[in-house]
C-alpha atoms as a PDB file:
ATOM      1  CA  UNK A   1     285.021  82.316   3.138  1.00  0.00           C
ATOM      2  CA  UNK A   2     282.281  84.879   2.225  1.00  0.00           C
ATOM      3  CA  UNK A   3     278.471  85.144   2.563  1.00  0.00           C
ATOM      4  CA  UNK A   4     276.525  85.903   0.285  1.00  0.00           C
ATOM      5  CA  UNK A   5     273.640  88.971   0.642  1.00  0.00           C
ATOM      6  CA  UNK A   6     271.254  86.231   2.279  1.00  0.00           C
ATOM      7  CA  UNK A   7     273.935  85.481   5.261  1.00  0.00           C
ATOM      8  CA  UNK A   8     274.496  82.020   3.407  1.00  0.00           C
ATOM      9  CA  UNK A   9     278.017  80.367   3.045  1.00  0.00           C
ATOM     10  CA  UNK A  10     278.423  77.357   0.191  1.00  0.00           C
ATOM     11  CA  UNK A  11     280.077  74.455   0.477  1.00  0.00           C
ATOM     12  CA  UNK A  12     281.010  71.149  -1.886  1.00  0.00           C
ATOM     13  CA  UNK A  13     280.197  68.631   0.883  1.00  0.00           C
ATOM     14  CA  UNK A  14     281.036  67.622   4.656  1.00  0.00           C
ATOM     15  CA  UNK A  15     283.156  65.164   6.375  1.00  0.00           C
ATOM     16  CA  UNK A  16     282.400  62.587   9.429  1.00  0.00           C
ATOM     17  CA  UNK A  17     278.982  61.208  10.499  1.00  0.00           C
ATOM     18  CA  UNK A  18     278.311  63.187  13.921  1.00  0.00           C
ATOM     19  CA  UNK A  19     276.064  66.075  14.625  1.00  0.00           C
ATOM     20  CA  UNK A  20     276.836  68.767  13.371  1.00  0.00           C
ATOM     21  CA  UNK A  21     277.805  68.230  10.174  1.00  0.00           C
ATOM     22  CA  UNK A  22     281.046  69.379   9.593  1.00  0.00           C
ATOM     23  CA  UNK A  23     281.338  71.487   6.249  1.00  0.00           C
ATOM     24  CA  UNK A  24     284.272  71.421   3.637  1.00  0.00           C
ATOM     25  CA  UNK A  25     285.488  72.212   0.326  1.00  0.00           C
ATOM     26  CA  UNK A  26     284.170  76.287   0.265  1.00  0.00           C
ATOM     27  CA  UNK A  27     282.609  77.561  -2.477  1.00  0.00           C
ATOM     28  CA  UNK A  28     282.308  80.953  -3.959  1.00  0.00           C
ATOM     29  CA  UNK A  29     278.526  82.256  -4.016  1.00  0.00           C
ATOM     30  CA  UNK A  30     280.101  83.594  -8.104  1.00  0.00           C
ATOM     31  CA  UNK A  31     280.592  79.410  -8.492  1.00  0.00           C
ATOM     32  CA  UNK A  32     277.054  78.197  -7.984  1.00  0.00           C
ATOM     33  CA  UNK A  33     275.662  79.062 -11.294  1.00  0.00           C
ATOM     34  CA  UNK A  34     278.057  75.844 -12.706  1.00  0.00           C
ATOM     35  CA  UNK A  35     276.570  73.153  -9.841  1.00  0.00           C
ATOM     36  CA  UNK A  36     274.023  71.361  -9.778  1.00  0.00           C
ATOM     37  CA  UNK A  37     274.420  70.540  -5.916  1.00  0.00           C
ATOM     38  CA  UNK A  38     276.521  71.751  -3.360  1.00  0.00           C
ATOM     39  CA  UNK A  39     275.445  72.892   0.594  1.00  0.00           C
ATOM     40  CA  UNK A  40     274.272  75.764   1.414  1.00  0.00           C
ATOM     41  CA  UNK A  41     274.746  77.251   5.471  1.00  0.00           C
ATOM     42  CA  UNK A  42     274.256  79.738   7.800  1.00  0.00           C
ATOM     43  CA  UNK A  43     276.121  80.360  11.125  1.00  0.00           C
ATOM     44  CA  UNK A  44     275.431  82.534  14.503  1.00  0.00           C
ATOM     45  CA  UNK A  45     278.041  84.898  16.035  1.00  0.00           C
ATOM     46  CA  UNK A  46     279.996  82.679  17.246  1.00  0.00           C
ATOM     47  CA  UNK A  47     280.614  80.506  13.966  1.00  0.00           C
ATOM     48  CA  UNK A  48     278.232  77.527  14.954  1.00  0.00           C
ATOM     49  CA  UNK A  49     276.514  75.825  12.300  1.00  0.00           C
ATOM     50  CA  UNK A  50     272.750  76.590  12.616  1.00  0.00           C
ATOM     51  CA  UNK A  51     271.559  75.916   9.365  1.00  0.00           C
ATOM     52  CA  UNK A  52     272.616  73.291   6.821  1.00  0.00           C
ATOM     53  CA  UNK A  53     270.294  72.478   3.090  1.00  0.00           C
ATOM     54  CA  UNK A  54     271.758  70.572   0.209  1.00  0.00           C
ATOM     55  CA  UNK A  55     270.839  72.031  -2.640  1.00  0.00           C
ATOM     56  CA  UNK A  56     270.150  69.901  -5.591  1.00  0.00           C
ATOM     57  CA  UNK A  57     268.423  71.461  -9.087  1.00  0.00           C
ATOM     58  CA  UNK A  58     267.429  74.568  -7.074  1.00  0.00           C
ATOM     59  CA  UNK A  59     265.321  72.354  -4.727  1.00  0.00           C
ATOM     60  CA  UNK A  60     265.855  71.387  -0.684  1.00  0.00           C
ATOM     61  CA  UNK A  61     266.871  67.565  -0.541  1.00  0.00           C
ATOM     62  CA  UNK A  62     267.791  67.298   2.811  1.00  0.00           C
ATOM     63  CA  UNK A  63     267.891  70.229   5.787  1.00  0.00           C
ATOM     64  CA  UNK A  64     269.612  69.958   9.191  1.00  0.00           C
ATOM     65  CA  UNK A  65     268.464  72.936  11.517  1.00  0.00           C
ATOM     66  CA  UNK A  66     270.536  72.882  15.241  1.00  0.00           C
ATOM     67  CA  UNK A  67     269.758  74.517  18.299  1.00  0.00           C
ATOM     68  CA  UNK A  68     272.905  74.844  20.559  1.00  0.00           C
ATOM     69  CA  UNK A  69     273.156  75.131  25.029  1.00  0.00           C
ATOM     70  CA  UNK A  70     273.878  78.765  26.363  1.00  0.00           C
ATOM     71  CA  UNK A  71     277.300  77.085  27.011  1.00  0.00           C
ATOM     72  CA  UNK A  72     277.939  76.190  23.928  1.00  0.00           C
ATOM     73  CA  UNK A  73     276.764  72.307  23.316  1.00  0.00           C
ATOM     74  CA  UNK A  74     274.786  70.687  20.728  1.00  0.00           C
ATOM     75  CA  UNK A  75     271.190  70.499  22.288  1.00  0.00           C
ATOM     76  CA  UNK A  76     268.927  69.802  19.293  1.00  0.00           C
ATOM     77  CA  UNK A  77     269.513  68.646  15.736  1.00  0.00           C
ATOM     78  CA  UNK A  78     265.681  68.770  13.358  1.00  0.00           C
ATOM     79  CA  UNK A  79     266.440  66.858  10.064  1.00  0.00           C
ATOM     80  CA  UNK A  80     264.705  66.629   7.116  1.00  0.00           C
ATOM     81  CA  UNK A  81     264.903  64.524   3.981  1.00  0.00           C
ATOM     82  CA  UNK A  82     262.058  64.793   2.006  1.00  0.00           C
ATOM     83  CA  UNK A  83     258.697  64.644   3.805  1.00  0.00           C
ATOM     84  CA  UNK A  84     260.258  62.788   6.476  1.00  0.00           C
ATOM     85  CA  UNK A  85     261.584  64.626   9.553  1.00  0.00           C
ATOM     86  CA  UNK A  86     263.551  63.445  12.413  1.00  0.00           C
ATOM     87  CA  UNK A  87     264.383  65.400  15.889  1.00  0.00           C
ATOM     88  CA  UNK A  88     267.881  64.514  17.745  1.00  0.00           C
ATOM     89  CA  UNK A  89     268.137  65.544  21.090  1.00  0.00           C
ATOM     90  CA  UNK A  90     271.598  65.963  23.318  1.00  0.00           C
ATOM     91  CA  UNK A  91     272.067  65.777  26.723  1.00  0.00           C
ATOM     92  CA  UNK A  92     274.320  68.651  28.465  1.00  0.00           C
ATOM     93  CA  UNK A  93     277.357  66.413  27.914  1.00  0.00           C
ATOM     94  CA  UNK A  94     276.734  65.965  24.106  1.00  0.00           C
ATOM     95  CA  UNK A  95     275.512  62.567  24.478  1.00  0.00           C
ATOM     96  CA  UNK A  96     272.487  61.588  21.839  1.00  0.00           C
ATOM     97  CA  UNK A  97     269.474  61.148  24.088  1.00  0.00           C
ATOM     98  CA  UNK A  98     265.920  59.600  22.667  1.00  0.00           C
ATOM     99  CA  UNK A  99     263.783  61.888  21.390  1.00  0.00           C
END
């Protein structure tokens, strides 16, 4: 899997319903110019997901941005589709709290 010059990594899709997403298929950053959507991501040091935007026609349709625990856990998931926007919060055991 390679980034491209931004830091992003492109995927087809993602697989499961929990936080994070989970990101499959890889794509080539040389195979975009042929889609019309696919995900784009970005990742810290130590290969969490922190950023995740499908892509359709250029534009944003929906953006998951995750904030992790200094040991490691899920602590914060901000999503947005559209104009809405929707905060997920985790408790130190990884349990969805209300936000």
């Amino acid at each position: 899997m390679q980034a491209d010059s931004d830091g992003y990594y492109y995927f087809l899709t993602y697989s499961g319903v929990s936080l994070p997403l989970k990101l499959t298929s890889p794509l080539d950053p040389n195979d975009l110019n042929n889609r019309n959507t696919f995900f784009r991501a970005r990742y810290d040091e130590a290969e969490r997901l922190l950023l995740c935007e499908k892509m359709v026609y250029g534009e944003v349709e929906l953006r998951h941005a995750y904030e992790y625990r200094a040991e490691g856990g899920l602590a914060r998931a901000l999503i947005l589709m559209g104009e809405d926007e929707t905060e997920v919060l985790f408790d130190e055991n990884g349990k969805q709290t209300v936000a």
